[in-house]
Protein backbone atom coordinates (compact mmCIF):
# COMPACT_ATOMS: atom_id res chain seq x y z
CA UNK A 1 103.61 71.56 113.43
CA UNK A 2 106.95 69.96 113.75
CA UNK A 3 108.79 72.12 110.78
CA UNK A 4 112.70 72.39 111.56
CA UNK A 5 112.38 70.43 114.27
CA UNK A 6 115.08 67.76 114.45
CA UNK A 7 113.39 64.14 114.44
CA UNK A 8 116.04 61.09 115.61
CA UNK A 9 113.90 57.88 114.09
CA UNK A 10 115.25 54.93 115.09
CA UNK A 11 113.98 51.37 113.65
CA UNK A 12 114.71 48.39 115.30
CA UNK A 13 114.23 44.85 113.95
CA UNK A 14 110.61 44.33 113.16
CA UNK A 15 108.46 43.37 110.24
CA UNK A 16 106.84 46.14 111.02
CA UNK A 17 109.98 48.24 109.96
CA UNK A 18 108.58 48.42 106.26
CA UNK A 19 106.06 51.49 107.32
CA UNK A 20 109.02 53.18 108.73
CA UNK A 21 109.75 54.47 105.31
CA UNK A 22 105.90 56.29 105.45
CA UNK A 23 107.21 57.28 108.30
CA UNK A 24 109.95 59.15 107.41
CA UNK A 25 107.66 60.47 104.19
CA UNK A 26 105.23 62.42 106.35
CA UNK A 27 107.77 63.92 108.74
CA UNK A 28 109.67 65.39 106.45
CA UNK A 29 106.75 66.43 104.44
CA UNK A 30 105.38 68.04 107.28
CA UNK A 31 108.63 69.76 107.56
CA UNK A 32 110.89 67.96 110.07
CA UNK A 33 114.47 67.61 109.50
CA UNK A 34 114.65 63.78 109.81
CA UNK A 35 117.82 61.26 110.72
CA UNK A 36 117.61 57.79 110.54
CA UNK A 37 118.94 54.97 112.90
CA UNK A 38 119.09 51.34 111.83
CA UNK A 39 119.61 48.62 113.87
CA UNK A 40 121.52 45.79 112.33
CA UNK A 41 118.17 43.64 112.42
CA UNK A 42 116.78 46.37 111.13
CA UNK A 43 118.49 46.15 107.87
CA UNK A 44 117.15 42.45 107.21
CA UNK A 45 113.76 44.04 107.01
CA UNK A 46 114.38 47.75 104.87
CA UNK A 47 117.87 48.75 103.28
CA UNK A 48 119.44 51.98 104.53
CA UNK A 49 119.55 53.56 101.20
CA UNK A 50 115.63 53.41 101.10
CA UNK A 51 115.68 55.53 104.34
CA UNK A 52 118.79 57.31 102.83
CA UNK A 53 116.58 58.25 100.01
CA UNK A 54 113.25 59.46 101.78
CA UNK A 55 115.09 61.35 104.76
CA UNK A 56 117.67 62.88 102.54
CA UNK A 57 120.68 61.88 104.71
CA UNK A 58 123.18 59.35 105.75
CA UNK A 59 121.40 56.55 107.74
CA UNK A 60 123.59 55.83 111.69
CA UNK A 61 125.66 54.03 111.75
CA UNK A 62 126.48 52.88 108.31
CA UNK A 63 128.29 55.78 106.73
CA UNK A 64 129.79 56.86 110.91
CA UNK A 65 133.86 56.78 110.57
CA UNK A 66 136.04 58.09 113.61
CA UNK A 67 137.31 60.54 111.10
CA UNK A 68 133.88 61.94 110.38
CA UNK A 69 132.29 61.60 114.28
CA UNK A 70 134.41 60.85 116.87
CA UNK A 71 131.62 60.73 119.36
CA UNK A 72 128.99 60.38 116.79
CA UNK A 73 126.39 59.42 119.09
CA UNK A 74 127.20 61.80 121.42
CA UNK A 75 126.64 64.58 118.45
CA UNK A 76 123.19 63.10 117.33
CA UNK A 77 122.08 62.52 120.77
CA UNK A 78 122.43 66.73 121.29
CA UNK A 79 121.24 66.99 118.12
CA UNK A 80 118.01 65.73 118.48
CA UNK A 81 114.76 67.69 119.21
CA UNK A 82 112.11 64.41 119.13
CA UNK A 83 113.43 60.77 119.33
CA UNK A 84 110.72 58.16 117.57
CA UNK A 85 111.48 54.16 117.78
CA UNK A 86 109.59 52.65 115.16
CA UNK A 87 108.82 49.82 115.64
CA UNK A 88 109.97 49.28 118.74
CA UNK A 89 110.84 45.55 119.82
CA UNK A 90 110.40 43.97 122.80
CA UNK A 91 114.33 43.54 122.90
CA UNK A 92 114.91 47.47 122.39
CA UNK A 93 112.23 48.40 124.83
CA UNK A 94 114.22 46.12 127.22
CA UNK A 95 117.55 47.80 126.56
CA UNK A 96 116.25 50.86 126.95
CA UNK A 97 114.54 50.48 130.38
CA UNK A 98 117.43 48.85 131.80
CA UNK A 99 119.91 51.42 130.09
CA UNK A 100 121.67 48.65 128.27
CA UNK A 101 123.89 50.04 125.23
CA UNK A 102 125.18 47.58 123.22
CA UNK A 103 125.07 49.20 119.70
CA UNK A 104 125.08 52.80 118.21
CA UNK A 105 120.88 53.04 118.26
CA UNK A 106 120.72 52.44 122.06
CA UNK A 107 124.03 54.19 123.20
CA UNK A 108 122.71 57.26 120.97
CA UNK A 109 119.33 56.52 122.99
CA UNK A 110 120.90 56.73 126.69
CA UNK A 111 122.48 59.82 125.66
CA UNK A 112 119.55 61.78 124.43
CA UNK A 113 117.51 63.99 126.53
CA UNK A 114 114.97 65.17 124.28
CA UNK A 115 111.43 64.12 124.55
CA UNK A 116 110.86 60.18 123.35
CA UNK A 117 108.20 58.25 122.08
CA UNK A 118 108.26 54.46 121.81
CA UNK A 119 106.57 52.85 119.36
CA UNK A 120 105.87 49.14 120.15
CA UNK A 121 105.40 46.24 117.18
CA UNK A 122 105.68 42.80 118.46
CA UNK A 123 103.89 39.68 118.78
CA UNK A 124 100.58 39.64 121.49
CA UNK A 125 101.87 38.05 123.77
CA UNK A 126 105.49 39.08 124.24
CA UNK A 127 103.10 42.28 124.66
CA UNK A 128 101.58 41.00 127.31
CA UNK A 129 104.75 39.14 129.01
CA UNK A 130 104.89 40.53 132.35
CA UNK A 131 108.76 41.63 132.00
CA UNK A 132 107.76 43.46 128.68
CA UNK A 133 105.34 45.49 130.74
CA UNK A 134 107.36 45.85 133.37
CA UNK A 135 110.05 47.94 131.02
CA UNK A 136 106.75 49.88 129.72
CA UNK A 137 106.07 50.99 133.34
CA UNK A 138 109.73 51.73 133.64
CA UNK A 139 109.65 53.62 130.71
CA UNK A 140 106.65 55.87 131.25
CA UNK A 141 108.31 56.49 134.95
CA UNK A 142 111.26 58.04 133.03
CA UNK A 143 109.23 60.19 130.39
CA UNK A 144 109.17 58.07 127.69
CA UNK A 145 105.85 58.05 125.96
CA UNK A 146 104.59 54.90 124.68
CA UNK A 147 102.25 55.04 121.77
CA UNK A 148 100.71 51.82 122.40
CA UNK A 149 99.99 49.50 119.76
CA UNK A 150 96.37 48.56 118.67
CA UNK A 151 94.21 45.13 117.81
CA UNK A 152 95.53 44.06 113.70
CA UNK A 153 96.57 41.12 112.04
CA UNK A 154 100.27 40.20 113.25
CA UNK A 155 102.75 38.25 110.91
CA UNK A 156 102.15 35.16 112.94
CA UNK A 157 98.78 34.76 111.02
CA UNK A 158 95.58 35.95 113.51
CA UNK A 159 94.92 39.33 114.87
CA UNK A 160 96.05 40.20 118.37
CA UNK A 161 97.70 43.74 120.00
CA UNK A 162 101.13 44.16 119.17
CA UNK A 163 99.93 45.98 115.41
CA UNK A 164 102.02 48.74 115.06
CA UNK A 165 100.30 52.54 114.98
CA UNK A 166 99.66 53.51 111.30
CA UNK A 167 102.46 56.40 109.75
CA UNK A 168 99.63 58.84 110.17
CA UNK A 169 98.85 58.24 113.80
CA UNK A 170 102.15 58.62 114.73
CA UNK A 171 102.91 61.54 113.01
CA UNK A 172 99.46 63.16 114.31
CA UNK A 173 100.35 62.08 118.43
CA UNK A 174 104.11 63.24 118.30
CA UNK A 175 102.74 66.45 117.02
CA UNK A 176 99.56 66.62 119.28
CA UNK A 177 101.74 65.62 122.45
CA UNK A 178 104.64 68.48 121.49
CA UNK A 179 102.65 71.52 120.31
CA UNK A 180 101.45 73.53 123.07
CA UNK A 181 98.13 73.32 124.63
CA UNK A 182 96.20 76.32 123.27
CA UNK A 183 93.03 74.99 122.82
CA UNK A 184 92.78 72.81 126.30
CA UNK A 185 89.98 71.58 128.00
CA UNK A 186 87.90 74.10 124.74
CA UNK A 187 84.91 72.27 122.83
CA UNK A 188 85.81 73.09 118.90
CA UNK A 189 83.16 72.24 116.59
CA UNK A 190 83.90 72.80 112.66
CA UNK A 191 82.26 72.19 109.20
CA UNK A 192 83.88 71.37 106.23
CA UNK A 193 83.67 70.29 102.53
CA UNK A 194 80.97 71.50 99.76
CA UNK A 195 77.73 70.20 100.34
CA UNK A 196 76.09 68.13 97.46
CA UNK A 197 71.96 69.16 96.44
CA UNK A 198 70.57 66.33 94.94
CA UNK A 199 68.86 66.54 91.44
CA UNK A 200 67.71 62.92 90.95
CA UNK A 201 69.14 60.01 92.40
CA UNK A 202 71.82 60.10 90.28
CA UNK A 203 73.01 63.80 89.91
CA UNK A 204 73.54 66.54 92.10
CA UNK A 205 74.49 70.44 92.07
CA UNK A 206 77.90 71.21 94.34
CA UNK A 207 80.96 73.12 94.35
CA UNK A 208 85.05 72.25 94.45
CA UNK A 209 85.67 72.61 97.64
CA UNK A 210 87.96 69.45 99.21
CA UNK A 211 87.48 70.05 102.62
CA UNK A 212 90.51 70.12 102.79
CA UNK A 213 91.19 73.66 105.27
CA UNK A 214 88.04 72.42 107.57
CA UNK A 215 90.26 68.95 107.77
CA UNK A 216 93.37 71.26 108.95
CA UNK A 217 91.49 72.54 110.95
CA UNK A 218 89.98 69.73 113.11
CA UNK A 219 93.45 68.23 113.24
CA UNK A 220 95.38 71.23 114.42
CA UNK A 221 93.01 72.17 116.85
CA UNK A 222 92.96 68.53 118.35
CA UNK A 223 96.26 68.86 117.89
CA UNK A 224 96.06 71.92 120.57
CA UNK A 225 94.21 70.20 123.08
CA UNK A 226 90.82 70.97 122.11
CA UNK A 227 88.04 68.64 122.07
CA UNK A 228 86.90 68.44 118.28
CA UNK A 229 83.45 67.80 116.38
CA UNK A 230 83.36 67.56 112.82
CA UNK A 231 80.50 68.44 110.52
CA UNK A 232 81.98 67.03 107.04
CA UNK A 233 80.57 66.76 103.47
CA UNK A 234 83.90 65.81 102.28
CA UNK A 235 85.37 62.10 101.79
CA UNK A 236 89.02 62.72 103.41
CA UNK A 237 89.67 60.29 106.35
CA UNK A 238 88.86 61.45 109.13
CA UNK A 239 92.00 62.80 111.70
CA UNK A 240 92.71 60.90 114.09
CA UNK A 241 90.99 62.03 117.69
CA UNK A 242 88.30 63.89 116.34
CA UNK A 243 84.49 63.19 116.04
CA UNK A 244 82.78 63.43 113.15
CA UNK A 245 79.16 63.91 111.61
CA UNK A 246 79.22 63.07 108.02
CA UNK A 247 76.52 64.98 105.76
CA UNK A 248 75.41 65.82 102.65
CA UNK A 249 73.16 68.57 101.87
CA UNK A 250 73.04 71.78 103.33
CA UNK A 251 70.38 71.27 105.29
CA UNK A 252 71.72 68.14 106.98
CA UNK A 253 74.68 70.34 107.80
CA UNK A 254 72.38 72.72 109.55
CA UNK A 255 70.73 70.37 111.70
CA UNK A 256 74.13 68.80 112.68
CA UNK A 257 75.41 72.26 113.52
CA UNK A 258 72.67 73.22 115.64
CA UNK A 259 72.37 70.00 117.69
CA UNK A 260 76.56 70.71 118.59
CA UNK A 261 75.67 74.37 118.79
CA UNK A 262 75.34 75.19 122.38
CA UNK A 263 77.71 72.52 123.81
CA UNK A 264 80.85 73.84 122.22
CA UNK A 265 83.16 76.73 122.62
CA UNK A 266 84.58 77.34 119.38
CA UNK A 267 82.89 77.65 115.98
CA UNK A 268 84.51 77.23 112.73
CA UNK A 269 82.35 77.44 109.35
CA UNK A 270 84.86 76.55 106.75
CA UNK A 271 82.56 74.18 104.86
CA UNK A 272 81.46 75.90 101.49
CA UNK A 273 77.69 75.30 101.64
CA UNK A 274 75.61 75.48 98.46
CA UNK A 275 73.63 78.55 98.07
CA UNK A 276 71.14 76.63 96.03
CA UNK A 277 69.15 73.41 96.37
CA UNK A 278 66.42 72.07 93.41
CA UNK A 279 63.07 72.76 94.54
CA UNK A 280 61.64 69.68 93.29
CA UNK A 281 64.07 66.59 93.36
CA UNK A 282 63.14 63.76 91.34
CA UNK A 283 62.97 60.42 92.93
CA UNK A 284 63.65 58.55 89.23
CA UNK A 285 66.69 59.31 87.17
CA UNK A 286 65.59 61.77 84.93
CA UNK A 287 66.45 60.50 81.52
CA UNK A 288 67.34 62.59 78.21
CA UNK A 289 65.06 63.09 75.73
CA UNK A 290 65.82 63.68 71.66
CA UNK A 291 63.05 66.59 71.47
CA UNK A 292 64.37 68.62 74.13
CA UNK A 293 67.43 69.82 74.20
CA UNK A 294 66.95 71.50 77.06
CA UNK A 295 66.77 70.65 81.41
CA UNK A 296 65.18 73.16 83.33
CA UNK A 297 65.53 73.56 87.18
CA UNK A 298 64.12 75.41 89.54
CA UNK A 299 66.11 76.79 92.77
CA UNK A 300 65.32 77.88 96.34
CA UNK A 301 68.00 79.09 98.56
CA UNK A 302 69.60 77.21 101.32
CA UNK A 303 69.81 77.65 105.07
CA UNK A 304 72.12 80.24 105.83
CA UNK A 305 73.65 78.25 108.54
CA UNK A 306 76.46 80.76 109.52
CA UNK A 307 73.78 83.75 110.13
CA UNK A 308 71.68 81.18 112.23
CA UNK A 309 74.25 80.34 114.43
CA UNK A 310 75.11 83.66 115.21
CA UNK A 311 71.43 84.39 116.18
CA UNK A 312 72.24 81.75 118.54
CA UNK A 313 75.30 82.36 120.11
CA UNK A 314 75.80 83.06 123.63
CA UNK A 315 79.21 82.37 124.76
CA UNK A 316 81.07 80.84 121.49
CA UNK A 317 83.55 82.27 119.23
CA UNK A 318 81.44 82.42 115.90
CA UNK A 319 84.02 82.26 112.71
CA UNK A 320 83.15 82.17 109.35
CA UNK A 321 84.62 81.81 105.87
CA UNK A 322 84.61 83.84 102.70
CA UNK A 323 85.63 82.30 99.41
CA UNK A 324 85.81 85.07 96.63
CA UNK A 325 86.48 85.58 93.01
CA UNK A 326 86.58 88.99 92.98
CA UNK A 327 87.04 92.44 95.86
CA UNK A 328 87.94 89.93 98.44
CA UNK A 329 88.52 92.64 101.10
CA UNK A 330 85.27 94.29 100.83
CA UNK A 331 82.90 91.43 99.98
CA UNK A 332 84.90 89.58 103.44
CA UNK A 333 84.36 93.04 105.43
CA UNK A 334 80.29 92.94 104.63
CA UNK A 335 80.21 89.37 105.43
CA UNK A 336 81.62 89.63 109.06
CA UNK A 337 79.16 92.40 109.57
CA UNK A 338 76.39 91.13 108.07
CA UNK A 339 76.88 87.98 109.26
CA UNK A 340 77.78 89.20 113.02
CA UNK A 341 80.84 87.50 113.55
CA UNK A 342 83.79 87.11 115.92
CA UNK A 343 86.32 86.36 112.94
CA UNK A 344 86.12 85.94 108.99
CA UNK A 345 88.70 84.63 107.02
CA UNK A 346 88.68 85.19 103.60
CA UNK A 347 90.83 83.27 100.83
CA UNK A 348 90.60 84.28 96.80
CA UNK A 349 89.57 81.21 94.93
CA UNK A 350 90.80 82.39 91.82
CA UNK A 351 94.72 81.59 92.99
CA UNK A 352 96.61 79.23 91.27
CA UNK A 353 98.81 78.14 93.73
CA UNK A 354 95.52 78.41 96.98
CA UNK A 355 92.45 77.60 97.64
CA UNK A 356 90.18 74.85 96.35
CA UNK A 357 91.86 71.19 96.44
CA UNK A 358 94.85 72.98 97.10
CA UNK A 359 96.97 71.59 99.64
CA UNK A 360 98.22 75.72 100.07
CA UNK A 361 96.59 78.23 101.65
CA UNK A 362 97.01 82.16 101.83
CA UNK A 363 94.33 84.37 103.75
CA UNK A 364 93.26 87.64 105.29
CA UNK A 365 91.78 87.32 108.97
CA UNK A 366 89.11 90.17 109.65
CA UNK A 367 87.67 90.79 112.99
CA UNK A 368 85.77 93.66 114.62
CA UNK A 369 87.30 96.95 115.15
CA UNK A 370 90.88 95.49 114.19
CA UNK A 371 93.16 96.18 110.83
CA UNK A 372 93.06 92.78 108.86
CA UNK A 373 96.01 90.50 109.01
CA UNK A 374 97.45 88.21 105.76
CA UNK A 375 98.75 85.31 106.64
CA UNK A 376 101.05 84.37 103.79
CA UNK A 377 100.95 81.56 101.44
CA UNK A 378 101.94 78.34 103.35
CA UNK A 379 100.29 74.89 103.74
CA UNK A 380 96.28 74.38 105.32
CA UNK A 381 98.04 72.49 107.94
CA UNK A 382 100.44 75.88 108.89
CA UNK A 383 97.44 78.73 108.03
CA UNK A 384 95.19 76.63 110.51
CA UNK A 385 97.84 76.90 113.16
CA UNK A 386 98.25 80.22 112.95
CA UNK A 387 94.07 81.07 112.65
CA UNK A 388 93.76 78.97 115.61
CA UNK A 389 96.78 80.68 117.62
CA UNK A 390 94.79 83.80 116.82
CA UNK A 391 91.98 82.77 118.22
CA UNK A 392 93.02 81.24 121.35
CA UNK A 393 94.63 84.85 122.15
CA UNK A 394 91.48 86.51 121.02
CA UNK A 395 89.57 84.06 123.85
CA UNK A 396 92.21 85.08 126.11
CA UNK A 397 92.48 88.56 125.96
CA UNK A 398 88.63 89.62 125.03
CA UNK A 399 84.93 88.50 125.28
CA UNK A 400 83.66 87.91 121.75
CA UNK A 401 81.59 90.67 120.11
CA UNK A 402 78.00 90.89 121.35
């Protein structure tokens, strides 16, 4: 969600400056073009050529000569698509509300334009110092957004606010608060990960599937506005903003599903549920034996969960997922008829480079009475955006299929 877009990160001098360097990691893994801005406090906490190193370029104001930049901070300053200050003391929160600029970080700061977002780390109660929140109101009153900091243990020794928002968090609001609002005020609910069928306490039958694209997702779509519900059998951590079920057996997904059924607007069935559960599940491990070499079970199908909800649906748009081996296209075109769906998107688990615990994704999105679309080979993150942006037209322009 924020590939290409030019990310100004400046750190100011915090102990908190050491998950700056996450920082910088996920942005520019999620595909940001990232420059770096040290205050000189800064550098007593993290050197510049660790932040050299992760965002792959000269770190302000270090390596600035009049030769190189005249106006340097001028440049940056029109440079810059997102400004992040992380951490964020109470001294550069001051500067900035009163449009002090003393150093490069803050003059580059009073010259940018482009969206900001504050990141506070500081002590509880220079937090709660009435002058502190007085910049903080002054901030928000210009446009800056404040991610505010939560309850954690401080340096001082004891927990109090002033703990600076995990790498993650960050990443996920600067990315929630500057992709457009597709999904807003919509009810999403989605399942994801393989579902596990016990065979004694100690064994169970289940499939590869991460859970990863469900995760995608959940976090694109709150990402897009959309208020999200998550039906997981998968052990990722959960993204941030969304509400989740966990489960573990297919038919624990099927109850979830049905209880969030009616209140939601969007349906997603990525999870890869197993066809099969044991008929008889042993409540003692069943141990091995040295005159049988042999372990026979016997199987009855599973819910179809994805055919049930579409016996159910009224006003939601029903999707569904198809992961094949083999004729992808025509086994995915039986499926969203069969299955009486608004959208089916099919991937081929047999890619090397897609697919189960894949962080890639390629797919073909089938709907009714429409030529199927491929959306190429790109990360789960940028295939959910783009299923997602096809669905919010689809809402827009049409009433899903009857």
């Amino acid at each position: 969600m924020l590939k290409n877009k030019h990310i100004a990160l400046y750190i100011s001098g915090s102990i908190a400056a050491y998950k700056a360097a996450s920082l910088t990691r996920l942005l520019v893994k999620a595909g940001a073009i990232v420059r770096v801005i040290m205050t000189t406090a800064a550098t007593n906490f993290i050197t510049p050529l660790t932040m050299q190193t992760l965002s792959k370029h000269f770190v302000y104001p270090q390596q600035i000569t009049t030769a190189d930049a005249p106006v340097a901070h001028i440049a940056l300053a029109d440079w810059t698509d997102i400004a992040i200050i992380a951490p964020a003391t109470a001294n550069i929160i001051a500067k900035m509300a009163n449009g002090i600029a003393d150093d490069f970080a803050t003059t580059a700061l009073l010259a940018t334009t482009a969206a900001k977002f504050v990141v506070p780390a500081m002590n509880e109660h220079m937090w709660n110092n009435p002058a502190t929140q007085h910049n903080l109101t002054t901030l928000r009153t210009n446009g800056v957004t404040i991610i505010e900091p939560t309850v954690g243990f401080l340096a001082e020794g004891y927990a109090g606010k002033g703990h600076m928002r995990e790498p993650s968090d960050i990443v996920n609001y600067v990315a929630s608060a500057t992709m457009p609002a597709l999904l807003a005020n919509k009810k999403v609910l989605i399942s994801a990960g393989g579902t596990k069928e016990p065979i004694d306490p100690v064994r169970y039958i289940t499939n590869r599937s991460s859970g990863k694209m469900g995760y995608a997702l959940a976090q694109v779509a709150q990402q897009m506005g959309a208020q999200v519900t998550l039906v997981s059998a998968s052990t990722l951590p959960t993204p941030p903003g969304v509400t989740i079920h966990k489960v573990t057996t297919a038919q624990q997904m099927q109850t979830a599903m049905n209880d969030n059924f009616k209140q939601n607007d969007i349906v997603i069935m990525a999870a890869a549920v197993a066809d099969y559960r044991v008929l008889h599940v042993a409540t003692q491990k069943i141990k091995k034996t040295t005159d049988n070499d042999q372990l026979n079970l016997k199987l009855v199908k599973n819910p179809d969960i994805l055919a049930t909800l579409s016996q159910q649906k009224t006003h939601q748009y029903l999707v569904g997922f198809a992961a094949e081996s083999q004729n992808l296209l025509a086994n995915a075109q039986k499926k969203l008829i069969n299955k009486h769906v608004d959208m089916l998107v099919a991937n081929d688990i047999s890619a090397k480079d897609a697919g189960f615990n894949s962080d890639n994704n390629r797919v073909t999105v089938l709907r009714p009475h429409q030529a199927s679309q491929v959306l190429l080979l790109a990360s789960k993150q940028q295939i959910a955006k783009e299923i997602l942006t096809i669905i919010s037209n689809e809402i827009k322009n049409k009433k899903p299929c009857d």
